[in-house]
C-alpha atoms as a PDB file:
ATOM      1  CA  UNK A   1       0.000   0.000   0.000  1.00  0.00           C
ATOM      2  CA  UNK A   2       1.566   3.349  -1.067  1.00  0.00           C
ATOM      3  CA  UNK A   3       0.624   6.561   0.441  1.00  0.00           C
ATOM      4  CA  UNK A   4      -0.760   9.837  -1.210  1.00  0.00           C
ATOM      5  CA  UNK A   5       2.635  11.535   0.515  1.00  0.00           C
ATOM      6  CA  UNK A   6       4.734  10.162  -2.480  1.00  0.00           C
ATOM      7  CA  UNK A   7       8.203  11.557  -1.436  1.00  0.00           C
ATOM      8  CA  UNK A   8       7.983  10.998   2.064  1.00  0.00           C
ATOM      9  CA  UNK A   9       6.796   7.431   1.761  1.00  0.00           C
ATOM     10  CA  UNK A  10       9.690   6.951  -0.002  1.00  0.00           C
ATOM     11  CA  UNK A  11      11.853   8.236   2.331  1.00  0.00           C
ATOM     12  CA  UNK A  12      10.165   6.502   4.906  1.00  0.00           C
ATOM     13  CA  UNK A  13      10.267   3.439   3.355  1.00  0.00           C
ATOM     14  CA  UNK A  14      14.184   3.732   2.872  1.00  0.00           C
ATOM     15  CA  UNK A  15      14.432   4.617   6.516  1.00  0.00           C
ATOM     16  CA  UNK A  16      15.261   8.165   6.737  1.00  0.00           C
ATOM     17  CA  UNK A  17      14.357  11.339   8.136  1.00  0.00           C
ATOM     18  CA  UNK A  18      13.198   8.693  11.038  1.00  0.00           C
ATOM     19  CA  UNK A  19      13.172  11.351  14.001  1.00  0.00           C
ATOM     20  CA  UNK A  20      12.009   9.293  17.260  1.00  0.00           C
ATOM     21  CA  UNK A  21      12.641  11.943  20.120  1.00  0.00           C
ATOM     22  CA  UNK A  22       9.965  14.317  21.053  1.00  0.00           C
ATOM     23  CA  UNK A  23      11.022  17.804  19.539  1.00  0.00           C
ATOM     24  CA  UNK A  24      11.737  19.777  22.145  1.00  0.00           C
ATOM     25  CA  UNK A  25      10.302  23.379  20.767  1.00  0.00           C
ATOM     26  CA  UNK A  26       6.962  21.173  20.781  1.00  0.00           C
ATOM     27  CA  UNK A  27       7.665  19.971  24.416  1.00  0.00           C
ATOM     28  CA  UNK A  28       8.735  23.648  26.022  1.00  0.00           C
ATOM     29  CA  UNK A  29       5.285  25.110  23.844  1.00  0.00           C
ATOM     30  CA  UNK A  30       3.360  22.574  24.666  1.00  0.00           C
ATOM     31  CA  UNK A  31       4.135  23.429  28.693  1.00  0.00           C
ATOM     32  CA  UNK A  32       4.398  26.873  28.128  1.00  0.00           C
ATOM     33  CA  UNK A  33       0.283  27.724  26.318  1.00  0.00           C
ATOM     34  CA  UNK A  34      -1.552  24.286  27.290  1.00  0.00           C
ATOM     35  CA  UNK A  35      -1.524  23.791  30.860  1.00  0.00           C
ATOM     36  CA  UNK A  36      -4.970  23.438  31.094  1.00  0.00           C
ATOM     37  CA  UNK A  37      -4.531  19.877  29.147  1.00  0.00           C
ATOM     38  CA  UNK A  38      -1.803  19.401  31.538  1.00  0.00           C
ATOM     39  CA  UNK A  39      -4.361  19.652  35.052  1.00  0.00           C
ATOM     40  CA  UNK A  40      -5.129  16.862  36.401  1.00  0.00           C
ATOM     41  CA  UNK A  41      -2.800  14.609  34.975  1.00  0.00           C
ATOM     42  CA  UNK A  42      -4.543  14.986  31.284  1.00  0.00           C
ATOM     43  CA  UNK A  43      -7.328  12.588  30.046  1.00  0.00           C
ATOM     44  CA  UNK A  44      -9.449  14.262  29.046  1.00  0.00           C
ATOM     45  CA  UNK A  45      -7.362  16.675  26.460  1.00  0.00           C
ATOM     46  CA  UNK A  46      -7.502  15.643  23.324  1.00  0.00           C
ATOM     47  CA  UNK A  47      -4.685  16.170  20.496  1.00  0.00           C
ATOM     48  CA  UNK A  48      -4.915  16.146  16.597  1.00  0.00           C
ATOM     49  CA  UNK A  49      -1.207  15.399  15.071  1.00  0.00           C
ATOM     50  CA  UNK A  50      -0.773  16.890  11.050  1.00  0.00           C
ATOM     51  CA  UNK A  51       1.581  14.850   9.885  1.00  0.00           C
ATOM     52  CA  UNK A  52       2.727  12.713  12.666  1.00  0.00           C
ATOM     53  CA  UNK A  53       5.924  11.020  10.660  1.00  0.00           C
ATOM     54  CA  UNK A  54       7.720   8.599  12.518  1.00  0.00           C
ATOM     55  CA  UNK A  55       5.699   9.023  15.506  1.00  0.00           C
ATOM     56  CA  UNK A  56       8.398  11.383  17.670  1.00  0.00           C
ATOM     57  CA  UNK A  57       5.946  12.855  19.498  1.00  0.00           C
ATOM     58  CA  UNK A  58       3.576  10.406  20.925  1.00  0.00           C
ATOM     59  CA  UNK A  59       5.578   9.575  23.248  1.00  0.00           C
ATOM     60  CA  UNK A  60       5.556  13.007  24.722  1.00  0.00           C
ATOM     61  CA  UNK A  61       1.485  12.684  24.522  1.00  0.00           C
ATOM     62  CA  UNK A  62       1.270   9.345  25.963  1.00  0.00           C
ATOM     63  CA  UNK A  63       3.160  10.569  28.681  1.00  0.00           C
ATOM     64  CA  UNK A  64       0.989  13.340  29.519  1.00  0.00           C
ATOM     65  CA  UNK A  65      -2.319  10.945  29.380  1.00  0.00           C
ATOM     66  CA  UNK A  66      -3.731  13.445  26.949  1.00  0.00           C
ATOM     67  CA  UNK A  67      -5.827  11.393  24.207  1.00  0.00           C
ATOM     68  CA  UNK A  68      -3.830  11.525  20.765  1.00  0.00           C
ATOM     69  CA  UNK A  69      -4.818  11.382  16.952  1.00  0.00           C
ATOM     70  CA  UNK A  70      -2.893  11.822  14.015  1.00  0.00           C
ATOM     71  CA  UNK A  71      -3.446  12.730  10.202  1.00  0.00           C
ATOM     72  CA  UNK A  72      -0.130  11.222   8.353  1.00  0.00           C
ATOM     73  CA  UNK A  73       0.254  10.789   4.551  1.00  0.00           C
ATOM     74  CA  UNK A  74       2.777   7.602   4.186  1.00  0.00           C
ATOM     75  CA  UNK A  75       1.456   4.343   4.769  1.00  0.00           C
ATOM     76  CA  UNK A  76       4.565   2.908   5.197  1.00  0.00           C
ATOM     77  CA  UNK A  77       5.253   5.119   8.372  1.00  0.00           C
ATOM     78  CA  UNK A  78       1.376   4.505   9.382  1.00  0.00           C
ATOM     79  CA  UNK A  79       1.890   0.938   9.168  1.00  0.00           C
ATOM     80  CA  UNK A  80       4.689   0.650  11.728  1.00  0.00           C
ATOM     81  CA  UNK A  81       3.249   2.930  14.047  1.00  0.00           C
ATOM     82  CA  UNK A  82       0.108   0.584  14.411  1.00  0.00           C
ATOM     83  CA  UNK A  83       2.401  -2.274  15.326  1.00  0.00           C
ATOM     84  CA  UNK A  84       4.436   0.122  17.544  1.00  0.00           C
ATOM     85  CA  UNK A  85       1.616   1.288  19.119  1.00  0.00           C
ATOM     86  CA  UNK A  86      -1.441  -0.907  18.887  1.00  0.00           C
ATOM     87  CA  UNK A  87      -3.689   1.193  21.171  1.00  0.00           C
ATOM     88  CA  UNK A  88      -3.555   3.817  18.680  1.00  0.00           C
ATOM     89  CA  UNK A  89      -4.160   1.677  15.715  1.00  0.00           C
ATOM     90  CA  UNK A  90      -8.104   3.571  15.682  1.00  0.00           C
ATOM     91  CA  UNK A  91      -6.210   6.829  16.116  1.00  0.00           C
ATOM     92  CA  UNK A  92      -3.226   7.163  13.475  1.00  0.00           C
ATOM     93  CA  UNK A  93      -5.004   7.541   9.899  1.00  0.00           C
ATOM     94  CA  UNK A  94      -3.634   7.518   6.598  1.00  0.00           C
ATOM     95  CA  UNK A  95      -5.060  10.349   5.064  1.00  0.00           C
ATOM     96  CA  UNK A  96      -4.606  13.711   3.434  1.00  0.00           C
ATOM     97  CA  UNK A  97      -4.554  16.658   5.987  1.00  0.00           C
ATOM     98  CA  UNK A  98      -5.328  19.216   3.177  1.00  0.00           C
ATOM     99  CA  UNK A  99      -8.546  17.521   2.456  1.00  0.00           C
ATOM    100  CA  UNK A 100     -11.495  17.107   4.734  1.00  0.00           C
ATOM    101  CA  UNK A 101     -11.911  13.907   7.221  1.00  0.00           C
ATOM    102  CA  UNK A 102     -14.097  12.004   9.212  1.00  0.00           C
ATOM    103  CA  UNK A 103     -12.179  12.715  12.663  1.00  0.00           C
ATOM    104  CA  UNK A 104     -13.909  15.094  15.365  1.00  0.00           C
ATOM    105  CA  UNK A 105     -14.217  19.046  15.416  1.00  0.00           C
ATOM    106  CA  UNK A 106     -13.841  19.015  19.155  1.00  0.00           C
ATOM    107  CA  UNK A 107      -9.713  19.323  19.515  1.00  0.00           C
ATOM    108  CA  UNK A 108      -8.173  20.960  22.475  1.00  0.00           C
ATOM    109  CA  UNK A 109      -4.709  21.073  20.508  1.00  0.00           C
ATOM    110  CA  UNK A 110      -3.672  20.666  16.843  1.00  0.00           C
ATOM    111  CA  UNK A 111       0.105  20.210  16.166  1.00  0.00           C
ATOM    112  CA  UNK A 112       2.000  20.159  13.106  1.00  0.00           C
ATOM    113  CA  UNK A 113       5.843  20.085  13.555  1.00  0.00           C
ATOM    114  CA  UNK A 114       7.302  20.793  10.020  1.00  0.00           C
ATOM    115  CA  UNK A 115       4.358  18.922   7.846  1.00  0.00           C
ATOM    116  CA  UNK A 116       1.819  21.476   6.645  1.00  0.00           C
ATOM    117  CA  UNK A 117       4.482  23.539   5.660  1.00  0.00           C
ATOM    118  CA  UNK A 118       5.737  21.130   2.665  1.00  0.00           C
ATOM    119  CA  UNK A 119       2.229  22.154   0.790  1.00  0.00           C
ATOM    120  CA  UNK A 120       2.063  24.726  -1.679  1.00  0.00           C
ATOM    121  CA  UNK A 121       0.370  28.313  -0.530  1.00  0.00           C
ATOM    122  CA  UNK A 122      -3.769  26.364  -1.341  1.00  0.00           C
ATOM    123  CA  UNK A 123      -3.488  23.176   0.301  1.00  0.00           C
ATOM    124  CA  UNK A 124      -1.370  24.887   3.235  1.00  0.00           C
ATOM    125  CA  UNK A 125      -4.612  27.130   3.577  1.00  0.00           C
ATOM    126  CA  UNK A 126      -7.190  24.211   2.948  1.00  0.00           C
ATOM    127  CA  UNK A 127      -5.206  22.317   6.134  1.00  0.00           C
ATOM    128  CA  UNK A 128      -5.847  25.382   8.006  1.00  0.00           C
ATOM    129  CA  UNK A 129      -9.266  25.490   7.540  1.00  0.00           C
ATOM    130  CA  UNK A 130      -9.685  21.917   8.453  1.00  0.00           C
ATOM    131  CA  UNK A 131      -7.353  22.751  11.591  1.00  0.00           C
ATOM    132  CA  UNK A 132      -9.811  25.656  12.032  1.00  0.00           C
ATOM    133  CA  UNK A 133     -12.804  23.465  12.375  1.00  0.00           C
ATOM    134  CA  UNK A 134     -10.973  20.124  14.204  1.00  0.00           C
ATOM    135  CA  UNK A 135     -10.660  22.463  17.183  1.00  0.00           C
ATOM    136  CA  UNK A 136     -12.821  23.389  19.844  1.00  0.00           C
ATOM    137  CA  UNK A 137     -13.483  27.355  20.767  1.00  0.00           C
ATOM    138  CA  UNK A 138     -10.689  28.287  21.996  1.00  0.00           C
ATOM    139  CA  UNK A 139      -8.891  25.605  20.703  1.00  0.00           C
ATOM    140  CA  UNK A 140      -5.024  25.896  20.200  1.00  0.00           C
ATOM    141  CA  UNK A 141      -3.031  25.839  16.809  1.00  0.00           C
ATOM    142  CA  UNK A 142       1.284  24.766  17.946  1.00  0.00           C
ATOM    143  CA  UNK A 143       3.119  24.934  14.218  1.00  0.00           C
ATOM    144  CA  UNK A 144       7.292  23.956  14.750  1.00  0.00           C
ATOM    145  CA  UNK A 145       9.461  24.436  12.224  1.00  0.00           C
ATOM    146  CA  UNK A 146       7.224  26.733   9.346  1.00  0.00           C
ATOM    147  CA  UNK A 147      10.400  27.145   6.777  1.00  0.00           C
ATOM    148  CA  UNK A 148      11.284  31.102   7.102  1.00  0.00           C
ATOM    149  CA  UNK A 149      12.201  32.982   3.590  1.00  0.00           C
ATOM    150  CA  UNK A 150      15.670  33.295   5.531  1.00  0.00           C
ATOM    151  CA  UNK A 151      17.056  29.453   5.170  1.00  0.00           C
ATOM    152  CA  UNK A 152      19.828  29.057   3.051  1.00  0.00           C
ATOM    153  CA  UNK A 153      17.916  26.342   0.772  1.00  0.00           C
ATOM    154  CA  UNK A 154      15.262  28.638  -0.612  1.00  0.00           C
ATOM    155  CA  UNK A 155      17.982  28.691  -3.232  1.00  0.00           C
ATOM    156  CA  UNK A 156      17.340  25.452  -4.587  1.00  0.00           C
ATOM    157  CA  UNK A 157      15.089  23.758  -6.521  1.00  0.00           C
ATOM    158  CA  UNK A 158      12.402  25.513  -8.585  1.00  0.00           C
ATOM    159  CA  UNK A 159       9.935  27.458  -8.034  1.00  0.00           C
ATOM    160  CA  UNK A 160       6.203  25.526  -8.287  1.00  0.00           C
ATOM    161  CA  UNK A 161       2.687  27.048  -7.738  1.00  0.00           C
ATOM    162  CA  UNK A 162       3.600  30.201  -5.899  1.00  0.00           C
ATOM    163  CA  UNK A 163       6.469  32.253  -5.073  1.00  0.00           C
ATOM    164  CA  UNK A 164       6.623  30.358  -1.457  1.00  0.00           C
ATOM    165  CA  UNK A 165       6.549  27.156  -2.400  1.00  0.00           C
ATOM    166  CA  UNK A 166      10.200  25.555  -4.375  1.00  0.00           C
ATOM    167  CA  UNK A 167      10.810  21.408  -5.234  1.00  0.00           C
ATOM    168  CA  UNK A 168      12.992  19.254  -6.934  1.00  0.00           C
ATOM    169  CA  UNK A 169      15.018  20.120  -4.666  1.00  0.00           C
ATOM    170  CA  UNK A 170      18.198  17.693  -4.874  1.00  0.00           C
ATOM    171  CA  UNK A 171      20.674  18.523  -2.321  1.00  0.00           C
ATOM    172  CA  UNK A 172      20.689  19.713   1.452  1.00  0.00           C
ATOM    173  CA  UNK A 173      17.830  19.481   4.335  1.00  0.00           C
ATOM    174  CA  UNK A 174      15.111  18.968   1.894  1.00  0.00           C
ATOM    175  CA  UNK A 175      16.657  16.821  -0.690  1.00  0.00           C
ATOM    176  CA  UNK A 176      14.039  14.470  -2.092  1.00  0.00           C
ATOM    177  CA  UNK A 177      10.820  15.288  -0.136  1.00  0.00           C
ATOM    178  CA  UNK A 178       8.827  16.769  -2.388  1.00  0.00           C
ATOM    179  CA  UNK A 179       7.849  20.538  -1.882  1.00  0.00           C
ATOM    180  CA  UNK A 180       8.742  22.926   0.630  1.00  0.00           C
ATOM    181  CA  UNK A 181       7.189  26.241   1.533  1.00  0.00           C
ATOM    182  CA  UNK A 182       9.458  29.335   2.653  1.00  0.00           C
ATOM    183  CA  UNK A 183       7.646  31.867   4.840  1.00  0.00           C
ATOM    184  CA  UNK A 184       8.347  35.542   5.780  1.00  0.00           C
ATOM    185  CA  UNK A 185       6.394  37.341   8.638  1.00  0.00           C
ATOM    186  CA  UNK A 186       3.957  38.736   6.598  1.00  0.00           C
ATOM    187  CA  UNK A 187       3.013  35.636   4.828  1.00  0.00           C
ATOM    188  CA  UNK A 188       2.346  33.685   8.135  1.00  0.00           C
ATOM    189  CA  UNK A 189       0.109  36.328   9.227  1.00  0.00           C
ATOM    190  CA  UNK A 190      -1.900  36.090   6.130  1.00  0.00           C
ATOM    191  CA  UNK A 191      -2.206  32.278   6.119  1.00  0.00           C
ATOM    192  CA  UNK A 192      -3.350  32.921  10.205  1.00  0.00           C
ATOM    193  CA  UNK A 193      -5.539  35.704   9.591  1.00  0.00           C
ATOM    194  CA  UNK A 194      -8.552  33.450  11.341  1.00  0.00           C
ATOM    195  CA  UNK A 195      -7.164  32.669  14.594  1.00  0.00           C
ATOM    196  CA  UNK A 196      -5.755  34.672  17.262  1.00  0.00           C
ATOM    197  CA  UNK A 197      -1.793  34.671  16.936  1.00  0.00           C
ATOM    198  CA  UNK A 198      -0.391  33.908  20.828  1.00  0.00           C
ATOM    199  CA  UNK A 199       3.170  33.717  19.806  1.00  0.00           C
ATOM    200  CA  UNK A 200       5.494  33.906  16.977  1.00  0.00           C
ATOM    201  CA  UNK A 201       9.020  33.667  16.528  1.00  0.00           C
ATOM    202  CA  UNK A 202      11.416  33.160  13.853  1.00  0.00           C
ATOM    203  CA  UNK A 203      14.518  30.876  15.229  1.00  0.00           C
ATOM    204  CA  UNK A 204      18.095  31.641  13.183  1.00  0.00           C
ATOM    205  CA  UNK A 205      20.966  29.329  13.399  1.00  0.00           C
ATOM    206  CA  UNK A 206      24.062  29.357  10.889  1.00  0.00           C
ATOM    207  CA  UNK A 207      26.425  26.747  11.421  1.00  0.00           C
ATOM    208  CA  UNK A 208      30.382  27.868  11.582  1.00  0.00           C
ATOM    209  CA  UNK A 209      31.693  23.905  11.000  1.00  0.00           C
ATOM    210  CA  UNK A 210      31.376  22.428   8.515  1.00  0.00           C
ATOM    211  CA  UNK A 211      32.190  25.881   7.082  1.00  0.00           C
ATOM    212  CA  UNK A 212      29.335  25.589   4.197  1.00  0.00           C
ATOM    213  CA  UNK A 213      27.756  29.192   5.629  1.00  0.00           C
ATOM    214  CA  UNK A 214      24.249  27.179   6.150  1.00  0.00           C
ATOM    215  CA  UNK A 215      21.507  29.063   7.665  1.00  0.00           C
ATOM    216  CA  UNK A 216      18.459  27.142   9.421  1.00  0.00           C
ATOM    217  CA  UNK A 217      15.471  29.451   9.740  1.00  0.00           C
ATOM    218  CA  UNK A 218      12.321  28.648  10.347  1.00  0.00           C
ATOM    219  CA  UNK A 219       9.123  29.575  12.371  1.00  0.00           C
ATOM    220  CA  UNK A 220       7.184  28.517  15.584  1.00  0.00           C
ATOM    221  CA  UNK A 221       3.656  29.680  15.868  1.00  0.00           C
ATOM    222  CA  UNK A 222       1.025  29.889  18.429  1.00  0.00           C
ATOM    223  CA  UNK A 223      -2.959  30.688  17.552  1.00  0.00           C
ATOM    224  CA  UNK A 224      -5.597  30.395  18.810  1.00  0.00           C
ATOM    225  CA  UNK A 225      -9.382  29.468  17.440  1.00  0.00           C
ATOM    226  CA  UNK A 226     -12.217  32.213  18.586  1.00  0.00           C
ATOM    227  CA  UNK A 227     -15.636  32.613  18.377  1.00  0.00           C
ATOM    228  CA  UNK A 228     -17.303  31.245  14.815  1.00  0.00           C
END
């Protein structure tokens, strides 16, 4: 069985970009703007991962007691998972998180950690909109890793349905996966412009060794769902 995630199935099934620890920017946000989840020793929070991958964070969820779904593309990666984690075999679904699904509206938390954003400017606006509706009033959006207009590979690949979005990309980070969208401030704002914004912030490393003059940039964002 072959996923609609083409790329990433691929790289799935050829055992890479495999990431199996919790990411922390996720962990620290996730402390920082749900502690209301966190009361009680969780239960009855429920969480809606876009693009769960390799399953890094479920851990983290488990942990917490909070009551975890996911939305993931590759049904090589979804296949695992269900043997890794057989309690969650009703709650990891193969599926495409830019088109509309039969999972509840009634979310406390939706997290995507670097998944939406390899979507062209439409669908990353369609998965929105379904994030918009999969979460409850006053529901929280956590986005990791949005790919800022500042990363060094913005300069490969071509450009493909917008002036974000770039593919074919065939060397560094984002060699082989497909497309990748490149965001500046004003962009995520648009793409947010139905939630509330809580917290945004662009994080810039370069890397001094090997001395190649890479830049990792990328964004972390915080909204939340209001009144209808």
């Amino acid at each position: 069985m072959t996923g609609f995630s083409v790329e990433w199935d691929k790289c799935f099934s050829e055992n890479t970009h495999m990431s199996l620890w919790p990411w922390s920017d996720v962990v620290s946000l996730v402390n920082r703007f749900c502690r209301p989840l966190l009361s009680n020793g969780g239960g009855a929070g429920k969480v809606l991962e876009m693009g769960c991958g390799a399953g890094a964070n479920i851990p983290f969820f488990k942990a917490l007691g909070l009551n975890y779904k996911a939305i993931e593309g590759s049904a090589t990666i979804v296949d695992m998972l269900h043997r890794r984690y057989p309690d969650l075999v009703d709650g990891i679904f193969c599926g495409d998180f830019t088109l509309l699904h039969p999972i509840d509206n009634d979310f406390d938390l939706v997290l995507d950690r670097g998944a939406i954003t390899h979507n062209n400017t439409s669908s990353i606006m369609d998965a929105l909109r379904i994030v918009f509706d999969s979460l409850k009033e006053g529901g929280l959006f956590i986005g990791v890793d949005w790919y800022s207009t500042k990363h060094t590979d913005i300069d490969f690949g071509i450009l493909v349905d917008d002036d974000f979005t770039r593919t074919d990309i065939s060397q560094g980070q984002f060699e082989g996966v497909g497309k990748v969208h490149f965001s500046d401030e004003r962009h995520i704002r648009e793409l947010f412009r139905n939630f509330e914004i809580l917290f945004l912030e662009e994080k810039i490393s370069n890397r001094y060794e090997p001395q190649d003059s890479h830049q990792f940039a990328s964004w972390n964002i915080v909204a939340r769902k209001g009144s209808v």
